[in-house]
PDB file of N, CA and C in Angstrom:
ATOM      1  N   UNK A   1     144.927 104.932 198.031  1.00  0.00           N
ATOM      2  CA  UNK A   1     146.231 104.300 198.089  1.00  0.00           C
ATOM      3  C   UNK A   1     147.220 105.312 198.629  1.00  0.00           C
ATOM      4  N   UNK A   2     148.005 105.115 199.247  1.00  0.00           N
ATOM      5  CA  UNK A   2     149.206 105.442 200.239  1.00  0.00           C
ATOM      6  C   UNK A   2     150.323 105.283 199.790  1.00  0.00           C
ATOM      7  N   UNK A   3     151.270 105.874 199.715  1.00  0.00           N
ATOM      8  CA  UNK A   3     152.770 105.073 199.835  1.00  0.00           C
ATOM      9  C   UNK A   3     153.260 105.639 201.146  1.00  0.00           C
ATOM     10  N   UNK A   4     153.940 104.542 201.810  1.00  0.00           N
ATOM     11  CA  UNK A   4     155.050 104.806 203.033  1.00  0.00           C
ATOM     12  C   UNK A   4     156.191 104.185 203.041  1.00  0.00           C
ATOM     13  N   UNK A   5     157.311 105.359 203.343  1.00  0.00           N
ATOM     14  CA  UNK A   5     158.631 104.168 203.302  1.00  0.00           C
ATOM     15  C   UNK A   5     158.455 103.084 204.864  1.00  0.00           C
ATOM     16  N   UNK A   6     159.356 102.186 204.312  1.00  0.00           N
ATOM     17  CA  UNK A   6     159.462 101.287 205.359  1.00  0.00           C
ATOM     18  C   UNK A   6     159.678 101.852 206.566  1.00  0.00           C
ATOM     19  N   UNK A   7     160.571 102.357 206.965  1.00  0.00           N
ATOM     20  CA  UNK A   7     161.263 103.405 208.374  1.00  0.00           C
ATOM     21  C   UNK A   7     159.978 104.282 208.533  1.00  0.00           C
ATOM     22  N   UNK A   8     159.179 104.750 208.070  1.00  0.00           N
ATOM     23  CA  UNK A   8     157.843 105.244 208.390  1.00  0.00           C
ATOM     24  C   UNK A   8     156.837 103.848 209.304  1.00  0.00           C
ATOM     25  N   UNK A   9     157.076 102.927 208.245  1.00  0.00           N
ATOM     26  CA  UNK A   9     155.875 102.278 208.496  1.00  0.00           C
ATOM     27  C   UNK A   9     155.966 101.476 209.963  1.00  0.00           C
ATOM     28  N   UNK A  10     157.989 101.259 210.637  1.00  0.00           N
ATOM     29  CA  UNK A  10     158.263 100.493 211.355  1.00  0.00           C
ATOM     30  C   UNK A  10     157.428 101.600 212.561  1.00  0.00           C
ATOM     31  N   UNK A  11     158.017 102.772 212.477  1.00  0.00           N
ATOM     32  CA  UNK A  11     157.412 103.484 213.649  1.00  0.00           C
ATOM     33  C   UNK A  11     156.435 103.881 213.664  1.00  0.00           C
ATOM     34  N   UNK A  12     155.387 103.465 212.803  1.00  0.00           N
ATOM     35  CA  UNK A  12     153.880 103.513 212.661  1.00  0.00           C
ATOM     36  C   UNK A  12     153.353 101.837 213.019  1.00  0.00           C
ATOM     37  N   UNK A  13     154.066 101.307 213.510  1.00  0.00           N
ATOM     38  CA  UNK A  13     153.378 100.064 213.293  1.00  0.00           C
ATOM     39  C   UNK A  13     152.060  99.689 214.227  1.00  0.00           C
ATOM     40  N   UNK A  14     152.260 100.622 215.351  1.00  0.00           N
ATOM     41  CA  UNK A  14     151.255 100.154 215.807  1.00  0.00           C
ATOM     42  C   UNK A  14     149.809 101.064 215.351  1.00  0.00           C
ATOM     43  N   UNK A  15     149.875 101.694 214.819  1.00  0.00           N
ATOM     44  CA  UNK A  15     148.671 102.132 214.022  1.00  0.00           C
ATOM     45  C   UNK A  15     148.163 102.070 212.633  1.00  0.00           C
ATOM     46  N   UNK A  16     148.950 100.803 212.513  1.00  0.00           N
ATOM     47  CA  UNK A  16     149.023 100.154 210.965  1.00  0.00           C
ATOM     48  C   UNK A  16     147.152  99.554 210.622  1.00  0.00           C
ATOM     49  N   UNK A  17     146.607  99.127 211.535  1.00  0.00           N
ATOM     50  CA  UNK A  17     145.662  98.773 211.394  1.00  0.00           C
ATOM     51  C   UNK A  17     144.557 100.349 210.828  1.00  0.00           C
ATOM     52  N   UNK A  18     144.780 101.062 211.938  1.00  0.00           N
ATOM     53  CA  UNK A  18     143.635 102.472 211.314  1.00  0.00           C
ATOM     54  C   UNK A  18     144.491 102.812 209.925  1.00  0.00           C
ATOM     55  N   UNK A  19     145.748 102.727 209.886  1.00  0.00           N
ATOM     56  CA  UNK A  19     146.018 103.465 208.316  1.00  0.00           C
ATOM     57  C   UNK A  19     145.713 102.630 207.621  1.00  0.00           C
ATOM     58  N   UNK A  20     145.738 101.305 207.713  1.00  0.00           N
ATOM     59  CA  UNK A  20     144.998 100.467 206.173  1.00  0.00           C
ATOM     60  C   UNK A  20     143.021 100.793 206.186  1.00  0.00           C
ATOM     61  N   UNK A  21     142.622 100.672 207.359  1.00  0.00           N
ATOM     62  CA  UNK A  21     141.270 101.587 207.887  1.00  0.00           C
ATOM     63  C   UNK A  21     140.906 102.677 206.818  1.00  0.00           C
ATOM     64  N   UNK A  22     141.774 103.561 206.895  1.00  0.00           N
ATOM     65  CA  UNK A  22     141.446 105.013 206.257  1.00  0.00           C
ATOM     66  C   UNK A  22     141.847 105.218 205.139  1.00  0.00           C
ATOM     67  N   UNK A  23     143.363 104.502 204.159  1.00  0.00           N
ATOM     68  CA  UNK A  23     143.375 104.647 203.046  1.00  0.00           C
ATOM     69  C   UNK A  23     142.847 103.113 202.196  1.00  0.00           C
ATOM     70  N   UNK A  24     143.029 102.361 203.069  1.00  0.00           N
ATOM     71  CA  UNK A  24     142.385 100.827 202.027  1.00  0.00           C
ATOM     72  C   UNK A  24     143.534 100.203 201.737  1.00  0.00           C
ATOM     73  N   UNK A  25     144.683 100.781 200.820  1.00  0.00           N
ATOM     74  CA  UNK A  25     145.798 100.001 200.300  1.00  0.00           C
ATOM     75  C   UNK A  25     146.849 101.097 200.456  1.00  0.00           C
ATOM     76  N   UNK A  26     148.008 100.101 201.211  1.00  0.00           N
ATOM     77  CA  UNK A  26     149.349 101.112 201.457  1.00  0.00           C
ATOM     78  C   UNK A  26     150.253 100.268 200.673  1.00  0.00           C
ATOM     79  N   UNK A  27     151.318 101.003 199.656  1.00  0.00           N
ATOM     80  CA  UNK A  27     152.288 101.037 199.134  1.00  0.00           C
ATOM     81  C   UNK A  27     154.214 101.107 200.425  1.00  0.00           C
ATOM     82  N   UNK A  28     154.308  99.736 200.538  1.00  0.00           N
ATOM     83  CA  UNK A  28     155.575 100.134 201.176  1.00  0.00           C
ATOM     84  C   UNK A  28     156.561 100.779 200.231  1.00  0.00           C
ATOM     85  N   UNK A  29     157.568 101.502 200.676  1.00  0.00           N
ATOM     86  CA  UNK A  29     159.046 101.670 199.716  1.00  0.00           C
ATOM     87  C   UNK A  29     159.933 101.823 200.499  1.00  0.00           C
ATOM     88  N   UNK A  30     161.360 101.790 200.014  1.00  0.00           N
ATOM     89  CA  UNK A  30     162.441 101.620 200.110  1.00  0.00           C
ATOM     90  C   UNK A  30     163.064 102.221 199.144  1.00  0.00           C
ATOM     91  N   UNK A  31     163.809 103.675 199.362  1.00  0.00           N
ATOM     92  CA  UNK A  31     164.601 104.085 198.878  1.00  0.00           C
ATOM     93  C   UNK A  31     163.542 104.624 197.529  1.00  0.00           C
ATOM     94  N   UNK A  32     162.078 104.940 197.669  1.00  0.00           N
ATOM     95  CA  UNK A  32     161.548 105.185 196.803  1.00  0.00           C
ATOM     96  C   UNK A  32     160.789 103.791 195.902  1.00  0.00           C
ATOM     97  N   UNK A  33     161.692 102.912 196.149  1.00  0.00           N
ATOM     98  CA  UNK A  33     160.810 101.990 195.149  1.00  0.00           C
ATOM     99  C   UNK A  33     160.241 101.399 195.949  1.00  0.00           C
ATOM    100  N   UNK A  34     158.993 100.720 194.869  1.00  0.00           N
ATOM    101  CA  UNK A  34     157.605 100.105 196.028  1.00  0.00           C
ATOM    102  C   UNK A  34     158.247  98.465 196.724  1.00  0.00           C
ATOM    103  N   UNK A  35     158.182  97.802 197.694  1.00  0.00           N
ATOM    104  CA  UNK A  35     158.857  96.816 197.491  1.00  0.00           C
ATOM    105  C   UNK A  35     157.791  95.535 198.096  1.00  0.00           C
ATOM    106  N   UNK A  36     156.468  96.479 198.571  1.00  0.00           N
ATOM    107  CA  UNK A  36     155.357  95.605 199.077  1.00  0.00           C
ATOM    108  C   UNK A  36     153.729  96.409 198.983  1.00  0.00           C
ATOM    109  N   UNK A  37     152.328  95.584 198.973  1.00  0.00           N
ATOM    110  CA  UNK A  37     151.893  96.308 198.771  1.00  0.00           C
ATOM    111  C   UNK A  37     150.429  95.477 199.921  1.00  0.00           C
ATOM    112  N   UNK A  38     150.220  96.164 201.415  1.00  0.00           N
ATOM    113  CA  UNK A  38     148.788  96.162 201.843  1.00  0.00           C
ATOM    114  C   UNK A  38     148.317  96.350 201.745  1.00  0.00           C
ATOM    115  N   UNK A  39     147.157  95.076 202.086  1.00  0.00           N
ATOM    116  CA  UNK A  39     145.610  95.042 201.748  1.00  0.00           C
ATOM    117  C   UNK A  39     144.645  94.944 203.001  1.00  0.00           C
ATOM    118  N   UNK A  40     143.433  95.705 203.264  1.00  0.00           N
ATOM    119  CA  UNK A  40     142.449  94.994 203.861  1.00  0.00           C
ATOM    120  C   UNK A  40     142.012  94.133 203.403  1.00  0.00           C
ATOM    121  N   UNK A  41     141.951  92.769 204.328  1.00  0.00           N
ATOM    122  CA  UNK A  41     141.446  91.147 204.299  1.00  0.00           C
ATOM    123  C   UNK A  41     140.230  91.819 204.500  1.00  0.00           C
ATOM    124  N   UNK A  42     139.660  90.911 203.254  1.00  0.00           N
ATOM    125  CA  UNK A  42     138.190  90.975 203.094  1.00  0.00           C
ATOM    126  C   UNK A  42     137.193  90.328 204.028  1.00  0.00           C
ATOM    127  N   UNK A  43     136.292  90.907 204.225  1.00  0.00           N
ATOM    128  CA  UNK A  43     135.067  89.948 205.357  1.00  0.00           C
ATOM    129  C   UNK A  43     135.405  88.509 205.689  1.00  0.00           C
ATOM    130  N   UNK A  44     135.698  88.467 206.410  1.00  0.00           N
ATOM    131  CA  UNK A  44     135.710  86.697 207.017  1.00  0.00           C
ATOM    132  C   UNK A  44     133.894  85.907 206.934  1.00  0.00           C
ATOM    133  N   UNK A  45     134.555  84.932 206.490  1.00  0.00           N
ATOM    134  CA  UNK A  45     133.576  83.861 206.193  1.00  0.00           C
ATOM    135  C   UNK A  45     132.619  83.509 207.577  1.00  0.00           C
ATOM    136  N   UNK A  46     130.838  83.741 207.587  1.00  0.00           N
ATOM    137  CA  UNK A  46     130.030  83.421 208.616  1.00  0.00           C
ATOM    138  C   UNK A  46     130.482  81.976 208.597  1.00  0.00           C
ATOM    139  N   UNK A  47     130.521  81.328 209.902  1.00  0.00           N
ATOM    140  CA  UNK A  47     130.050  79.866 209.961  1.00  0.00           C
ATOM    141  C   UNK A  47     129.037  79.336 209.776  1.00  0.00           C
ATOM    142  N   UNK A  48     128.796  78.386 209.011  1.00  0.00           N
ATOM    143  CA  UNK A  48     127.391  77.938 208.955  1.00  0.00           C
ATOM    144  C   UNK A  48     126.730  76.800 210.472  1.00  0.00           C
ATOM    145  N   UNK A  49     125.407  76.915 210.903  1.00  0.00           N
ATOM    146  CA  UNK A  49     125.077  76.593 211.768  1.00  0.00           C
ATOM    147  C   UNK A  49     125.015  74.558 211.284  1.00  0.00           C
ATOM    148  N   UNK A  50     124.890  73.922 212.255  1.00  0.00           N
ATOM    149  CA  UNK A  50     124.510  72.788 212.132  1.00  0.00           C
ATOM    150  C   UNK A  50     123.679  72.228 211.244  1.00  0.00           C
ATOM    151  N   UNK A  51     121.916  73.196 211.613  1.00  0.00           N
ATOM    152  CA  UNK A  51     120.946  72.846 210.649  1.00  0.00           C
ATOM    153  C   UNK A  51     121.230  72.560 208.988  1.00  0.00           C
ATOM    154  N   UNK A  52     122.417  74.040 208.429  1.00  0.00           N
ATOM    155  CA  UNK A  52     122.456  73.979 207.414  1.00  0.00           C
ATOM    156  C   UNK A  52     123.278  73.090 206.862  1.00  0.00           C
ATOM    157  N   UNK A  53     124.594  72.671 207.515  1.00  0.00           N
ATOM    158  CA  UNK A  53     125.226  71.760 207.285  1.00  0.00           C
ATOM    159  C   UNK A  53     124.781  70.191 206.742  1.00  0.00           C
ATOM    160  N   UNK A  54     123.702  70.141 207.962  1.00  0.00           N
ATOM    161  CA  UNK A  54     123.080  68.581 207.290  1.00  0.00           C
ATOM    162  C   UNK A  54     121.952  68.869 206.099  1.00  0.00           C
ATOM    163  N   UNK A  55     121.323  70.051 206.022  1.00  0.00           N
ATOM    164  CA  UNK A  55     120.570  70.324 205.247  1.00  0.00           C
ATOM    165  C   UNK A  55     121.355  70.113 203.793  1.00  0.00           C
ATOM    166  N   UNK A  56     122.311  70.512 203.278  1.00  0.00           N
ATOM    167  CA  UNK A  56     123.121  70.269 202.122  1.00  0.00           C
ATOM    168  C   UNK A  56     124.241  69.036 202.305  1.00  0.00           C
ATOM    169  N   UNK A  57     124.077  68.192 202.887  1.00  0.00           N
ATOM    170  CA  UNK A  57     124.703  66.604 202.991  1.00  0.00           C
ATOM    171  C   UNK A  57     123.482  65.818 202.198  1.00  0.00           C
ATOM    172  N   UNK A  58     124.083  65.088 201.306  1.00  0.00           N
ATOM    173  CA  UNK A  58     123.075  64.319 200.246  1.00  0.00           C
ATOM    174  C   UNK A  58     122.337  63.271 201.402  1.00  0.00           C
ATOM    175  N   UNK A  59     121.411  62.784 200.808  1.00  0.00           N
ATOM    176  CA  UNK A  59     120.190  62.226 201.743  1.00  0.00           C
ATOM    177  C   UNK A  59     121.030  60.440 201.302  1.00  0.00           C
ATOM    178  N   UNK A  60     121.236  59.462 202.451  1.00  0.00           N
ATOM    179  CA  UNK A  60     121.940  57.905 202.477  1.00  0.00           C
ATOM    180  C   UNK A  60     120.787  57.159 203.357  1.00  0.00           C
ATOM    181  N   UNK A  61     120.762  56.077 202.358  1.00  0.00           N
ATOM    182  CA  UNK A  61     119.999  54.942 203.059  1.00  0.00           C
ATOM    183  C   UNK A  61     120.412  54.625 204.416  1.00  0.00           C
ATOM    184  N   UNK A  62     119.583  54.429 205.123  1.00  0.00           N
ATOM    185  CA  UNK A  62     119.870  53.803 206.482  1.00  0.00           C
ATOM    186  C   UNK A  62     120.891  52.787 206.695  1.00  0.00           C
ATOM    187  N   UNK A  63     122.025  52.728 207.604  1.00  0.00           N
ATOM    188  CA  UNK A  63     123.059  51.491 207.713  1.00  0.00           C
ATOM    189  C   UNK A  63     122.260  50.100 207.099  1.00  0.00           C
ATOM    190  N   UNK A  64     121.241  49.935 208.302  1.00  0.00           N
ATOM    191  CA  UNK A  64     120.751  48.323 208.267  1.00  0.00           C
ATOM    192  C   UNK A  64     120.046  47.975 206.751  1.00  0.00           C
ATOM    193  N   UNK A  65     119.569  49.090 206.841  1.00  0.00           N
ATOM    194  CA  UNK A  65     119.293  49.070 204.587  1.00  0.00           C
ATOM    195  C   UNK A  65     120.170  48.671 204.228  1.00  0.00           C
ATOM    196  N   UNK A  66     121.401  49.502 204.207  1.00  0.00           N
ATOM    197  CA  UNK A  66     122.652  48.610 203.365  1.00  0.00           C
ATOM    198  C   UNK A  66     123.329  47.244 203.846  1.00  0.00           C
ATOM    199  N   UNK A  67     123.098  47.245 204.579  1.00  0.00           N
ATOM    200  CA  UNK A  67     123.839  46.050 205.255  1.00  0.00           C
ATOM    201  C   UNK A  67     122.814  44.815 204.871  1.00  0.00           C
ATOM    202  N   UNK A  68     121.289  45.204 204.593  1.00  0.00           N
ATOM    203  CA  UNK A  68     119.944  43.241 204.465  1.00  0.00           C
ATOM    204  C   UNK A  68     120.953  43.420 203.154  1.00  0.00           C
ATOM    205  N   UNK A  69     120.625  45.148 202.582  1.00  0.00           N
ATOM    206  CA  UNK A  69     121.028  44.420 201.041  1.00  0.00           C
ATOM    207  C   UNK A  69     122.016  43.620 200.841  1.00  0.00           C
ATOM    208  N   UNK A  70     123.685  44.128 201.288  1.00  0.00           N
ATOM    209  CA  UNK A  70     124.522  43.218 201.018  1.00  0.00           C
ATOM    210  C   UNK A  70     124.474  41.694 201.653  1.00  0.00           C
ATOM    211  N   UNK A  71     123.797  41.452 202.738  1.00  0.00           N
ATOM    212  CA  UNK A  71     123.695  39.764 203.181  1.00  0.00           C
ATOM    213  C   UNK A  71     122.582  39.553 202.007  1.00  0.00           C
ATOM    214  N   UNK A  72     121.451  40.248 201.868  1.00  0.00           N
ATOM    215  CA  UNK A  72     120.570  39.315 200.907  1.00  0.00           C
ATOM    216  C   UNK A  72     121.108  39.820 199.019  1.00  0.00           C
ATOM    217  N   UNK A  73     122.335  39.754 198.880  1.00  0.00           N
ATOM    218  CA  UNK A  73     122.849  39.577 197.527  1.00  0.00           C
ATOM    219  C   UNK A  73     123.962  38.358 197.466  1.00  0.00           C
ATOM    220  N   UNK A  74     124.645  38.165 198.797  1.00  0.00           N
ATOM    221  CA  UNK A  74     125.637  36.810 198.750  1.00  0.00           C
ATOM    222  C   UNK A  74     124.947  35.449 199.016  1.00  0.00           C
TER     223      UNK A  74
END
């Protein structure tokens, strides 16, 4: 963990990415007190492929299945 005042961090900004990189979590301040606190965003979510998608969709009778049933119940 880090602390940086704000006026540090404006003219660091563009290397804001390697300093959250190298310490993990930076402490902004202002006038000494903390007034914000960055994080590295955790791993982004894989997409799942197609296969698996339908693989975990519950298993449904065929349309025309449902459809004799409802003509052959009226």
């Amino acid at each position: 963990m880090k602390a940086i005042s704000i006026r540090d961090m404006r003219k660091d900004l563009g290397h804001l990415e390697q300093l959250i990189e190298s310490e993990g979590e930076i402490i902004v301040t202002k006038r000494g007190n903390p007034i914000a606190r960055l994080l590295p965003v955790q791993g982004s979510r894989k997409m799942p492929d197609h296969a698996s998608l339908r693989a975990q969709m519950p298993v449904m009778p065929s349309s025309a299945r449902l459809v004799r049933k409802d003509r052959d119940e009226r």
